[in-house]
Structure formats: structure tokens, C-alpha cells
C-alpha atoms as a PDB file:
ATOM      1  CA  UNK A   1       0.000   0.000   0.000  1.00  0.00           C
ATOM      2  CA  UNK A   2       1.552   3.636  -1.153  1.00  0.00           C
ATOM      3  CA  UNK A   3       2.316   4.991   2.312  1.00  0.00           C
ATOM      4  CA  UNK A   4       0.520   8.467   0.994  1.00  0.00           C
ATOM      5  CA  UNK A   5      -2.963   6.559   0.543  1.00  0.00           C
ATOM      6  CA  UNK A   6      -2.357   4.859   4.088  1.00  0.00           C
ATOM      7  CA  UNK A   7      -5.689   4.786   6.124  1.00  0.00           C
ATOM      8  CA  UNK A   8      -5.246   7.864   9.265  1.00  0.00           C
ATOM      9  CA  UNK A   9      -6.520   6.411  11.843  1.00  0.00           C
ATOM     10  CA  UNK A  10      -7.953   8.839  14.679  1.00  0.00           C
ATOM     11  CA  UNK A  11      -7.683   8.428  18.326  1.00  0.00           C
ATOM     12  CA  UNK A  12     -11.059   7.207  19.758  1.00  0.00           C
ATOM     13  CA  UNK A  13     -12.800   3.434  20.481  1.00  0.00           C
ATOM     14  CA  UNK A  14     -13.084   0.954  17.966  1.00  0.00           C
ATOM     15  CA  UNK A  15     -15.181  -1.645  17.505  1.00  0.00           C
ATOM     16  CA  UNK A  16     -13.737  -4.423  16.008  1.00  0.00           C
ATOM     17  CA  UNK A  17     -15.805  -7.262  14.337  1.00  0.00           C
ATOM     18  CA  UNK A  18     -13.626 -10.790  14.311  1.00  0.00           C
ATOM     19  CA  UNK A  19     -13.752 -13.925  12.764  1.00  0.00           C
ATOM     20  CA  UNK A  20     -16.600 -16.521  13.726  1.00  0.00           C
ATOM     21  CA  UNK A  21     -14.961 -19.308  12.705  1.00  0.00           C
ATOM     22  CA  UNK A  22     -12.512 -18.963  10.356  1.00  0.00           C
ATOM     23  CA  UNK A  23      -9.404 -16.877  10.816  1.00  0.00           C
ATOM     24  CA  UNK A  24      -9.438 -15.370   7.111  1.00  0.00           C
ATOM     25  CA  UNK A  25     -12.332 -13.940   7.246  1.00  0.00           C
ATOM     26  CA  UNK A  26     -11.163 -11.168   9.171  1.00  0.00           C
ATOM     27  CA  UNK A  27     -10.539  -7.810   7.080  1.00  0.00           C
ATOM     28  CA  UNK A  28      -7.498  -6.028   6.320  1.00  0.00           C
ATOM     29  CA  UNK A  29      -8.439  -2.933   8.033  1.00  0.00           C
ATOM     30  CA  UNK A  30      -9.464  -4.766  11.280  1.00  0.00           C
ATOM     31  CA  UNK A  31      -5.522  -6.136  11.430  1.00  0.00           C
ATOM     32  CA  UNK A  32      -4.308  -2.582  10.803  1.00  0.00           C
ATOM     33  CA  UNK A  33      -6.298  -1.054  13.782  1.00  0.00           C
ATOM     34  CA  UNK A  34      -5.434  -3.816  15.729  1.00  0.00           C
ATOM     35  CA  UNK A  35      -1.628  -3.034  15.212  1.00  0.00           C
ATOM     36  CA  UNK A  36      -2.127   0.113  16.121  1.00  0.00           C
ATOM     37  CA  UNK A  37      -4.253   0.044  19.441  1.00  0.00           C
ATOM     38  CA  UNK A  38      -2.660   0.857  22.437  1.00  0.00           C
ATOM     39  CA  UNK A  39      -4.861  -1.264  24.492  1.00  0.00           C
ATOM     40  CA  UNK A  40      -7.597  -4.520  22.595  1.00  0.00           C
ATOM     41  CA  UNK A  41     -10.152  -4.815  25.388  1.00  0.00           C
ATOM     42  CA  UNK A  42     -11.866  -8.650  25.085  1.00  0.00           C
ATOM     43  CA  UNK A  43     -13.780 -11.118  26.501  1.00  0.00           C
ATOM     44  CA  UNK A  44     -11.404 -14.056  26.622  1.00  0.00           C
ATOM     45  CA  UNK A  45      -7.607 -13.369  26.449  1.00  0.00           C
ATOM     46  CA  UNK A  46      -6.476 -16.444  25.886  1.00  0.00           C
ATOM     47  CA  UNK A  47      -9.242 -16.898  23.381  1.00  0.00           C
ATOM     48  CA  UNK A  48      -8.099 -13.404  21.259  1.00  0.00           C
ATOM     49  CA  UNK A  49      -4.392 -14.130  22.478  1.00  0.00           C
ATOM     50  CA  UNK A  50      -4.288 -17.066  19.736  1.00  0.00           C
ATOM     51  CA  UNK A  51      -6.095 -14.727  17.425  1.00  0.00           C
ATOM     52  CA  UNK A  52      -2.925 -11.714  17.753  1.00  0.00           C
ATOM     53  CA  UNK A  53      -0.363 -14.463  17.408  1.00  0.00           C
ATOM     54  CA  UNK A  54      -2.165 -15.896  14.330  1.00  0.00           C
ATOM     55  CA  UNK A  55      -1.391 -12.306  12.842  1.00  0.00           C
ATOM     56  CA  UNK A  56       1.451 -11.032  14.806  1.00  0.00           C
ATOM     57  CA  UNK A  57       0.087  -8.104  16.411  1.00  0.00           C
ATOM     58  CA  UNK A  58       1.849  -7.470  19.709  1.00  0.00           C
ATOM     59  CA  UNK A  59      -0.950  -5.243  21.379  1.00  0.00           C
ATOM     60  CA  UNK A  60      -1.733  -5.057  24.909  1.00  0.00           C
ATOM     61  CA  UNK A  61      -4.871  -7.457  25.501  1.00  0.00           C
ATOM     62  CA  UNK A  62      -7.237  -6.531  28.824  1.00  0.00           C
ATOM     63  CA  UNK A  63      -9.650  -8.538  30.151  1.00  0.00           C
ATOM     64  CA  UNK A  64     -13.179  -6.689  29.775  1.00  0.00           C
ATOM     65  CA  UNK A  65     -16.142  -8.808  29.943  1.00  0.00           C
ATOM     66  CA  UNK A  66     -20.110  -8.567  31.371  1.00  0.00           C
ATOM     67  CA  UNK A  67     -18.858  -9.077  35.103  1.00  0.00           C
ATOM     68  CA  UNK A  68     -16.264  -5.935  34.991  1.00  0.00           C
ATOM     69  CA  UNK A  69     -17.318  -3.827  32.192  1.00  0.00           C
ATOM     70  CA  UNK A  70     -18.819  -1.179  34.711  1.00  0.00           C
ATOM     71  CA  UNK A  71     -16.057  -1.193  36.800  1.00  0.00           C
ATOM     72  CA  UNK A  72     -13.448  -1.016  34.104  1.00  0.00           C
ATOM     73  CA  UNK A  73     -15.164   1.785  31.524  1.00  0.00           C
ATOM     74  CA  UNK A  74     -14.172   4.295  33.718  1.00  0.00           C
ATOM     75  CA  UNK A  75     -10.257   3.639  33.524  1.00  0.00           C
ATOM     76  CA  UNK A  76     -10.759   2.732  29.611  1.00  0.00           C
ATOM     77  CA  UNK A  77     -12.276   6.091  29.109  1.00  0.00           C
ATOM     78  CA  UNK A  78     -10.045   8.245  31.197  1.00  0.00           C
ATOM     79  CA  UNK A  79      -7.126   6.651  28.451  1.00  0.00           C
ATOM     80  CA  UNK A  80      -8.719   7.079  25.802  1.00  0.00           C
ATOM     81  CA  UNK A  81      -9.095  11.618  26.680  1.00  0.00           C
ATOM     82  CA  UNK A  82      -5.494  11.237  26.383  1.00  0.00           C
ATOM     83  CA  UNK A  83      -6.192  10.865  22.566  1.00  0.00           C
ATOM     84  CA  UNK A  84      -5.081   7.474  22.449  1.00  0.00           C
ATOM     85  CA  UNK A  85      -6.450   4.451  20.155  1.00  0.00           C
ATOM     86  CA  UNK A  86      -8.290   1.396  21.633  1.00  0.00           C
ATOM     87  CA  UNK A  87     -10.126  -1.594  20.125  1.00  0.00           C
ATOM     88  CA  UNK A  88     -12.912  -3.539  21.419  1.00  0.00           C
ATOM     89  CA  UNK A  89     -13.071  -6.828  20.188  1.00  0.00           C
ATOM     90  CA  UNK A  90     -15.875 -10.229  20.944  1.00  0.00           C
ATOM     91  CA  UNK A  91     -14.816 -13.605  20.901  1.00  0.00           C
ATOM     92  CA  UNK A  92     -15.942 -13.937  17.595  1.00  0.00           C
ATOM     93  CA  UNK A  93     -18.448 -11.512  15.149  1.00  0.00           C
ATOM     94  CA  UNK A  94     -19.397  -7.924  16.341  1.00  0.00           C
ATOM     95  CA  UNK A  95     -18.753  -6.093  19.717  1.00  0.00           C
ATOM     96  CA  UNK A  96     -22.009  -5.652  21.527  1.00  0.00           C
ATOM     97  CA  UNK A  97     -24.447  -7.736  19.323  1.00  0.00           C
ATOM     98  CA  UNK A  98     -25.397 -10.181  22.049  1.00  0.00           C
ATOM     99  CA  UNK A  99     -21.859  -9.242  23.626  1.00  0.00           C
ATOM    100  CA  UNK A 100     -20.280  -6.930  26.187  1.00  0.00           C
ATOM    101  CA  UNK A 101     -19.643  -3.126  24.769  1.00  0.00           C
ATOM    102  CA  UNK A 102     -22.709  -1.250  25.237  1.00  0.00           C
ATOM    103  CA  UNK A 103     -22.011   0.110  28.540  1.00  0.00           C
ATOM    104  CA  UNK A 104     -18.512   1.362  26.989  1.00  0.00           C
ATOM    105  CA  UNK A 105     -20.130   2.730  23.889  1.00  0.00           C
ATOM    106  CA  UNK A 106     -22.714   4.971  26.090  1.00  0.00           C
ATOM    107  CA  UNK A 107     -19.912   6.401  28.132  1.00  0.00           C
ATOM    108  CA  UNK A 108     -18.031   7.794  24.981  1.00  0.00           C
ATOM    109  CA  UNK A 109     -21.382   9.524  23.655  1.00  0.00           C
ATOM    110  CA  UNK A 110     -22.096  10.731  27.146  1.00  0.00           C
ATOM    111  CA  UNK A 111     -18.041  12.201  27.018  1.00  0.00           C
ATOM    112  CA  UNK A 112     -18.426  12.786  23.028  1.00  0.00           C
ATOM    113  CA  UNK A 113     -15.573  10.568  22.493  1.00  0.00           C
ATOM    114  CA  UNK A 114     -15.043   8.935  19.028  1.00  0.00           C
ATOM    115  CA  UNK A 115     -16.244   5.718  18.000  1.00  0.00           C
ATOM    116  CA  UNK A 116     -15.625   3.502  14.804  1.00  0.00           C
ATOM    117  CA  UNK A 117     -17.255   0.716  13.841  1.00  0.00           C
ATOM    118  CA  UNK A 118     -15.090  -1.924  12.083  1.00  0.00           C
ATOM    119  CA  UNK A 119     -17.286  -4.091   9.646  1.00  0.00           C
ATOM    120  CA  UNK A 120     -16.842  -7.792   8.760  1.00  0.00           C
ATOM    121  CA  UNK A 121     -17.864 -11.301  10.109  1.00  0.00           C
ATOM    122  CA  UNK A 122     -21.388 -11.663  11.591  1.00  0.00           C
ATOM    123  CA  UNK A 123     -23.213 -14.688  12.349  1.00  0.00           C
ATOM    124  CA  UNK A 124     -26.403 -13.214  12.444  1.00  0.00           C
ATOM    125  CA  UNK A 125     -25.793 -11.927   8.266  1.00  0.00           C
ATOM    126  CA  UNK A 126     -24.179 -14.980   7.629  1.00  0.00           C
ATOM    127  CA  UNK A 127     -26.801 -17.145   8.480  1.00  0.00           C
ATOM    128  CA  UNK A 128     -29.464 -14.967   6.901  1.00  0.00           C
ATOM    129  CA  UNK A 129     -27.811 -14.837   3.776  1.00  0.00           C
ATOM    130  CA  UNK A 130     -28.044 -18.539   2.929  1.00  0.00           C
ATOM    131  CA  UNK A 131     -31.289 -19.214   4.870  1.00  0.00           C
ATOM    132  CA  UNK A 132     -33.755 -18.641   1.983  1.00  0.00           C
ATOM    133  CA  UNK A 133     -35.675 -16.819   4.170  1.00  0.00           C
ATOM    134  CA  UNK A 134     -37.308 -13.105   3.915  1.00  0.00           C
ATOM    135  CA  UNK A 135     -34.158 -10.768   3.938  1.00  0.00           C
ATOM    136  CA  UNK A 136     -36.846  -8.793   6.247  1.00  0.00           C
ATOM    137  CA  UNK A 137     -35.498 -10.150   9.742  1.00  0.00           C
ATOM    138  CA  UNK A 138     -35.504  -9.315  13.145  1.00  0.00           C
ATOM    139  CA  UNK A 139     -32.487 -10.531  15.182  1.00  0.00           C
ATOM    140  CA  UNK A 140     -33.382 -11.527  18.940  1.00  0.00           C
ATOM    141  CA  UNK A 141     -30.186 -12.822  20.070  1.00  0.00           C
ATOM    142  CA  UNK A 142     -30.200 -15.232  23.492  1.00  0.00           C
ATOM    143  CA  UNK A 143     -33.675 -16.706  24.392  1.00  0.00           C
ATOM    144  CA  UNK A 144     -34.507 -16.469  28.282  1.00  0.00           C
ATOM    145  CA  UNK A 145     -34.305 -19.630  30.179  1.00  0.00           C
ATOM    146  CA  UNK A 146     -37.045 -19.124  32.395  1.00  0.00           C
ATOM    147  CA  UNK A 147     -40.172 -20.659  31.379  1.00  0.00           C
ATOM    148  CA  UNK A 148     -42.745 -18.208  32.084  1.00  0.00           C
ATOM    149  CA  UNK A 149     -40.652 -15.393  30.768  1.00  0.00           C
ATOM    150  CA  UNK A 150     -39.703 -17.765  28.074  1.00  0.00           C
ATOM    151  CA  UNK A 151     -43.191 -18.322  26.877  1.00  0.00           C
ATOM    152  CA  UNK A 152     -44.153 -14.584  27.002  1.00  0.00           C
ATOM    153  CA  UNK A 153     -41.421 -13.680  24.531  1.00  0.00           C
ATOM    154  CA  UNK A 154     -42.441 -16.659  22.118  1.00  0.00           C
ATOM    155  CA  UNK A 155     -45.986 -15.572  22.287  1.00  0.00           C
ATOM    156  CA  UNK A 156     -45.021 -12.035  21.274  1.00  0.00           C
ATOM    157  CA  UNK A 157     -42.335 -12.974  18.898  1.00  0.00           C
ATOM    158  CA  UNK A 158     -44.930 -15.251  16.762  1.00  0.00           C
ATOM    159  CA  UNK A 159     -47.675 -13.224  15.368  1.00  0.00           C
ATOM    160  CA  UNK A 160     -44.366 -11.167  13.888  1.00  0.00           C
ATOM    161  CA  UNK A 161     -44.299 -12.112   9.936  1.00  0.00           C
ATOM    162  CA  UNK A 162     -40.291 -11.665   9.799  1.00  0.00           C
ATOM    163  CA  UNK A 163     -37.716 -13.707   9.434  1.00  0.00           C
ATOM    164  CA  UNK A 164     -36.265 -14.637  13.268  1.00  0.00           C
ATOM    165  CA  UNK A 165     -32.738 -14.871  14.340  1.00  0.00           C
ATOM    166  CA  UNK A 166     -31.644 -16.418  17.841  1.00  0.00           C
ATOM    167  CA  UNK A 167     -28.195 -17.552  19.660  1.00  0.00           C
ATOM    168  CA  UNK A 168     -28.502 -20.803  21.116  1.00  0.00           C
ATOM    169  CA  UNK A 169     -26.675 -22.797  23.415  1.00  0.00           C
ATOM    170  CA  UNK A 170     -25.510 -26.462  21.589  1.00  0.00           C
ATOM    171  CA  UNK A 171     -26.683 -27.939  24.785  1.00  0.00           C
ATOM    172  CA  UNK A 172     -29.898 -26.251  25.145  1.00  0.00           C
ATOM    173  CA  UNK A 173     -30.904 -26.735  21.301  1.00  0.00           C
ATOM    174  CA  UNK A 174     -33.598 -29.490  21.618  1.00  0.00           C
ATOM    175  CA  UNK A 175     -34.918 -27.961  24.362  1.00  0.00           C
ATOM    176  CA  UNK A 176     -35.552 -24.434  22.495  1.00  0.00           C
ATOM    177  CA  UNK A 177     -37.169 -26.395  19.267  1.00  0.00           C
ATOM    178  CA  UNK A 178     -39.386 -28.103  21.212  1.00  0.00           C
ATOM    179  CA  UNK A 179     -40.694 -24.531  22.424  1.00  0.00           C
ATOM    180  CA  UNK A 180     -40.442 -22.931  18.446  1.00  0.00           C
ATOM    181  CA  UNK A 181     -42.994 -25.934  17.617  1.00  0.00           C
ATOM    182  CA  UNK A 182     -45.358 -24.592  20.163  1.00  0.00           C
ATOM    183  CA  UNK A 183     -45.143 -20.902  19.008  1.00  0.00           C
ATOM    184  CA  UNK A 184     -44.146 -21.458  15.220  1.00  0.00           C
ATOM    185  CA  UNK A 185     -46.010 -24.036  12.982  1.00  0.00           C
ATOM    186  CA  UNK A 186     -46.449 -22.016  10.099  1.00  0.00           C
ATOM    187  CA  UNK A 187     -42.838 -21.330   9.284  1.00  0.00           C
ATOM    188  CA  UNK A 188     -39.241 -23.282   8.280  1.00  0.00           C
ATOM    189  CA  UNK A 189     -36.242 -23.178  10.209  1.00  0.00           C
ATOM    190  CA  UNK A 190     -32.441 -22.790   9.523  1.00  0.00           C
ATOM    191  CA  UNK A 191     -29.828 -24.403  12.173  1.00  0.00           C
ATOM    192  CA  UNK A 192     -26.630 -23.107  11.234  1.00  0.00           C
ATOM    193  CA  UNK A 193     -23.403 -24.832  13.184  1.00  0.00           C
ATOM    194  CA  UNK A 194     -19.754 -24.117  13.131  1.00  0.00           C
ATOM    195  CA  UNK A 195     -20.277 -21.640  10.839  1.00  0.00           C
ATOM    196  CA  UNK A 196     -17.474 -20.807   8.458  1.00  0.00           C
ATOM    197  CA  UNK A 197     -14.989 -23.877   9.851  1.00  0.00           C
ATOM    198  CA  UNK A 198     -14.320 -26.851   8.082  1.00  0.00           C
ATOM    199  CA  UNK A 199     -16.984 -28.871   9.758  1.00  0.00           C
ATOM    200  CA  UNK A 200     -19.478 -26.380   8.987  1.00  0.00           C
ATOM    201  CA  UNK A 201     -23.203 -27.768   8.906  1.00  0.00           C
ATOM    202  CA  UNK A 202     -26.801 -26.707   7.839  1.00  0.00           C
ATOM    203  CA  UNK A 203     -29.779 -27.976   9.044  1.00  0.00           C
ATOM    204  CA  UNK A 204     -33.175 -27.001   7.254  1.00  0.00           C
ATOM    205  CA  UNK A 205     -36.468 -28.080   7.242  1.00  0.00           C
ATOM    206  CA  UNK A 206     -40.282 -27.252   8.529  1.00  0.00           C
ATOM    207  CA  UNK A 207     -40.319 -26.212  12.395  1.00  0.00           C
ATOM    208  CA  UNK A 208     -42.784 -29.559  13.050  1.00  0.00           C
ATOM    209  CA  UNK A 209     -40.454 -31.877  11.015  1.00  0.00           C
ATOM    210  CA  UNK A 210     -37.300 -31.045  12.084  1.00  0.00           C
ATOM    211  CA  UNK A 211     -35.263 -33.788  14.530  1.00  0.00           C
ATOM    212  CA  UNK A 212     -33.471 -33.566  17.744  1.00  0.00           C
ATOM    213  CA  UNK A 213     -30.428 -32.988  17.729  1.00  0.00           C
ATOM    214  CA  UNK A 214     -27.558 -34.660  19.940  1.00  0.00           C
ATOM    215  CA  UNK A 215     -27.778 -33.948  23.252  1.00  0.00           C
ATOM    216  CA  UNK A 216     -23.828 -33.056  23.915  1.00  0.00           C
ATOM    217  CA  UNK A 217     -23.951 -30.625  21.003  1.00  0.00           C
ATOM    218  CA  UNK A 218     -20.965 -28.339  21.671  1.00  0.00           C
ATOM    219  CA  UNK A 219     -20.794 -24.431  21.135  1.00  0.00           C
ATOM    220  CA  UNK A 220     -22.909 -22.242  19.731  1.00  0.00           C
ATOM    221  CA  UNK A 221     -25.825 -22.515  17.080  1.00  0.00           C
ATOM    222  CA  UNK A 222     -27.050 -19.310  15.298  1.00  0.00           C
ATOM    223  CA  UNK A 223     -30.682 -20.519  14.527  1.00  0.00           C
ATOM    224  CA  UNK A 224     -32.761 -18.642  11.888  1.00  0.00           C
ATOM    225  CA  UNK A 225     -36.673 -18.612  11.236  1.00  0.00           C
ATOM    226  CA  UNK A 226     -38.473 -18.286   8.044  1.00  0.00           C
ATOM    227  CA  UNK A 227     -41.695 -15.715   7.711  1.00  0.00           C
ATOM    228  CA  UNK A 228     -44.796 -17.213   8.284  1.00  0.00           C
ATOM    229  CA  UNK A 229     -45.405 -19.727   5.249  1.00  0.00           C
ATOM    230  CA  UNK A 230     -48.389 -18.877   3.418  1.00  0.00           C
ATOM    231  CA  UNK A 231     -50.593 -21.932   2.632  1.00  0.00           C
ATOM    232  CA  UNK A 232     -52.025 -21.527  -1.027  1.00  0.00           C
ATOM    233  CA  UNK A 233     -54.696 -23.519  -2.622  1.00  0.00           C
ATOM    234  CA  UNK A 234     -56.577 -24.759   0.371  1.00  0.00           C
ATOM    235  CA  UNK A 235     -59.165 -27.065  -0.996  1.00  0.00           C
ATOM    236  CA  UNK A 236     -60.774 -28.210   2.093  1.00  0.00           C
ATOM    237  CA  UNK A 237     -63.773 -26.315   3.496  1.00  0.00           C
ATOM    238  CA  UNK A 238     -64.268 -25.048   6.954  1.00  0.00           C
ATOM    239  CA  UNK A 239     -67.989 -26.578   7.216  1.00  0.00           C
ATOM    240  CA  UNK A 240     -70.390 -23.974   9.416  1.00  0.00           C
ATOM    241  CA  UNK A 241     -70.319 -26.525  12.778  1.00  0.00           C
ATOM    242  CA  UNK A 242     -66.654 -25.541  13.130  1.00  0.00           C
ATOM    243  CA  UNK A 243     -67.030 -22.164  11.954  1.00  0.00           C
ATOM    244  CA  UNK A 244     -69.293 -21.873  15.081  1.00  0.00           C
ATOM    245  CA  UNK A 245     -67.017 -23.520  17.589  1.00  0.00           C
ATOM    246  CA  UNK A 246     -64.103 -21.255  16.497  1.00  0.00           C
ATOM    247  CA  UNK A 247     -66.149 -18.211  17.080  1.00  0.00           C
ATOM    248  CA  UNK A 248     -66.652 -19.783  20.798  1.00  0.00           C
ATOM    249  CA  UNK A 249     -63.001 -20.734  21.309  1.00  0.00           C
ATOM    250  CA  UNK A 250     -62.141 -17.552  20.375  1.00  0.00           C
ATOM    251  CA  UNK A 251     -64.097 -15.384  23.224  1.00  0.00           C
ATOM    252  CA  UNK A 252     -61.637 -17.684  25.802  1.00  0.00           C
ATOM    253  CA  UNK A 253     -58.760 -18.719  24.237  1.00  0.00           C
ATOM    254  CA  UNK A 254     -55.948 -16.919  21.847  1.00  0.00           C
ATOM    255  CA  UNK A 255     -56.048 -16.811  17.759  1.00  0.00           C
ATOM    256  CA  UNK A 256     -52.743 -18.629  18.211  1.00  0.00           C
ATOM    257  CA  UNK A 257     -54.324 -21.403  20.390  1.00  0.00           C
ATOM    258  CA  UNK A 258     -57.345 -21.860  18.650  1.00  0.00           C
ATOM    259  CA  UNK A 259     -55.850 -22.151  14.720  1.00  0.00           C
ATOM    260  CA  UNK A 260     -53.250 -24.935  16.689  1.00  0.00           C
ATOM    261  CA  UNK A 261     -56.102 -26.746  18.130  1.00  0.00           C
ATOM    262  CA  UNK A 262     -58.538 -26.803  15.254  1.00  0.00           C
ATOM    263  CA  UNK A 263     -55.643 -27.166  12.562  1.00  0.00           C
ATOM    264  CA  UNK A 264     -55.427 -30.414  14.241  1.00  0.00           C
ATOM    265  CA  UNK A 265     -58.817 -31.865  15.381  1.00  0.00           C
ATOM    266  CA  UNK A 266     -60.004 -31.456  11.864  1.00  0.00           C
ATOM    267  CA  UNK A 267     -56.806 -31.936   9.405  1.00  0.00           C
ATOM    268  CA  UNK A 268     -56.379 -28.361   8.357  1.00  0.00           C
ATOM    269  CA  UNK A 269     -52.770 -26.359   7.305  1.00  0.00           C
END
């Protein structure tokens, strides 16, 4: 690169996006601001250590993760009014998309310090890109384990006609699709794994259809949703007996409930 055309890079926070799997996909201008940060705050340094040694960068890694990001942003922000230039960086993908940052990121707007966003490898895109699905999506992120809490956010989630993104746990994977068949019958599903690696595996198919998985799964699936499918050339007729017991379900029970319950009793998509 002609040293005149070289990339100035300002003092301020940046936020790094890394690879999710693997170690090319990160972008030339990430490893330049890397090299040049006084300071790459991360969750895992022994994680991101392998990462700088994969690429020679020599910069100072610190520990900054959800259990001391508030008590570390002060001292991060206090270096970085000495004009100096500092990277954020996730285990893998984009700082603060279902990762630590955001409390870091609001102190710099409330001091009107600088901060950059460095594109590149995202899980959540990824997987979107070769679902099939509506490019229309909303991303969710981690799913509650609490049941109650758990079954509020389905039941909100499901009457939305987007495409749905979630992080899941490997290990709690059948335990989450046997919830999305409760909430979402009408659409398909994408389970992407290892995403980018060499053992890199799709799994597709119609939420009710789909198999558990194994049990020990390892890591971390990125799990999309289609829309809702829209059934087309419905040739069997409601008859007016059910037509009347639907509109009595429906003073007691919800639309969701009621379409899941007569769907069933009388063989209907």
C-alpha cells in the first residue's frame, strides 16, 4: 500500500468485528487497527491471544467482559481523553451484538468521544444470507431460560411475519425447538453450526419436522426462522359446525391457540 494513501486512523474506540470461525475472514483494516491500538479490550484473552499471534500483532490485551465492564469503563475512558487508540473486540463476530460493549459505547457519547465501527464477520448476516428466508429479519439474540418469561417472549415474537434470528446454546438446542414448535407451525427453520470452519453444517427443514439434535452438542448454534409460510390452494372447506365452535373458542382462548387446536382436530394447514 503507497504509504501516501495509508488509512489515518484517529484516536477514539473501535469496535472491532472478528472472525466466527474462520481466521481469514477477518478484514485487512481490522488487522491494521489492531496493530495500532494501544490497548484490545476482550472477553477471553487467551481466546483473542491465539487470534494476535495468528497475525502477529503485539498489542496489549485486557480482560473486559459482562462481570467488569462497569467497573473497568471508567479507567478505559479516562485513556482514551489522552487521545489514544483502543479496540474492542468479541470472541468472535461484532462487539455488543449479544456481547459486552454497550455500557462502553454509552460512556463515549455521554463524554463525546469517538467511536468507529469496524465491519466484517457476523453470524447473524451470515446465516441470513443462505437461509432462503425473507431478507426482512428481526435478530433476537439469546432466548430467556425461564419458562414463564420464556413463553411470554415466544408468544409475542410469533404473530411477527419476519424472518427470526436467535443464539442458542448447543446444549440447550432441543430444548428451544421443542418450544419454536409450540409458538411457530407455520414457518421453516435454519440451524446453522460451526459456521465458516471446516466442519461447517446446515440444518433445514419445517419447524414440526425437524429432529433432535444430539444432546452433547458443543458451542454455539445461530438458529434462523423463516416468515410465516403462506398456505395456497386450500381445498378443504371449513364446514359452518366448526365455523361456530371457532367463534366460541375464540371469546376464551388466543387466535394462536385456537388455529393450533382446530388445525389439528379437523386436518387443516
Amino acid at each position: 500500500m503507497d504509504k501516501n494513501k495509508e488509512q489515518i486512523i484517529n484516536p477514539g474506540l473501535y469496535l472491532v468485528s472478528t472472525p466466527i470461525g474462520n481466521m481469514e475472514d477477518i478484514t485487512l483494516r481490522a488487522l491494521n487497527i489492531l496493530n495500532k491500538s494501544i490497548i484490545i479490550l476482550c472477553e477471553d484473552t487467551r481466546r483473542s491471544a491465539k487470534l494476535l499471534s495468528h497475525f502477529q500483532i503485539k498489542s496489549k490485551l485486557l480482560s473486559y467482559h459482562k462481570f467488569n465492564e462497569k467497573k473497568i469503563s471508567g479507567d478505559i475512558i479516562d485513556v482514551l481523553k489522552k487521545n489514544k487508540i483502543i479496540s474492542l473486540i468479541s470472541d468472535a463476530g461484532t462487539p455488543t451484538i449479544s456481547d459486552p460493549g454497550i455500557v462502553l459505547v454509552n460512556k463515549c457519547i455521554e463524554e463525546n468521544l469517538s467511536i468507529y465501527p469496524i465491519p466484517g464477520p457476523s453470524a447473524v448476516t451470515s446465516a441470513v444470507s443462505v437461509s432462503g428466508f425473507s431478507d426482512k429479519y428481526l435478530f433476537y439474540g439469546f432466548l430467556t431460560k425461564k419458562e414463564n418469561e420464556l413463553n411470554n417472549t415466544l408468544n409475542n415474537l410469533c404473530d411477527l411475519n419476519y424472518s427470526i434470528v436467535f443464539f442458542i446454546p448447543g446444549t440447550k438446542i432441543n430444548f428451544y425447538i421443542s418450544k419454536f414448535k409450540n409458538f411457530f407451525l407455520d414457518r421453516k427453520i435454519l440451524i446453522a453450526k460451526e459456521m465458516t470452519k471446516m466442519h461447517e453444517v446446515f440444518i433445514r427443514g419445517d419447524i414440526l419436522s425437524i429432529k433432535p439434535l444430539p444432546d452433547n452438542a458443543k458451542g454455539e448454534f445461530t438458529v434462523v426462522l423463516s416468515e410465516k409460510i403462506k398456505v395456497k390452494n386450500i381445498n378443504k372447506k371449513i364446514n359452518e359446525s366448526v365455523k361456530i365452535e371457532i367463534k366460541k373458542m375464540l371469546k376464551k382462548y388466543s387466535h394462536k391457540d385456537v388455529v393450533e387446536f382446530i388445525s389439528k382436530k379437523e386436518n387443516l394447514p
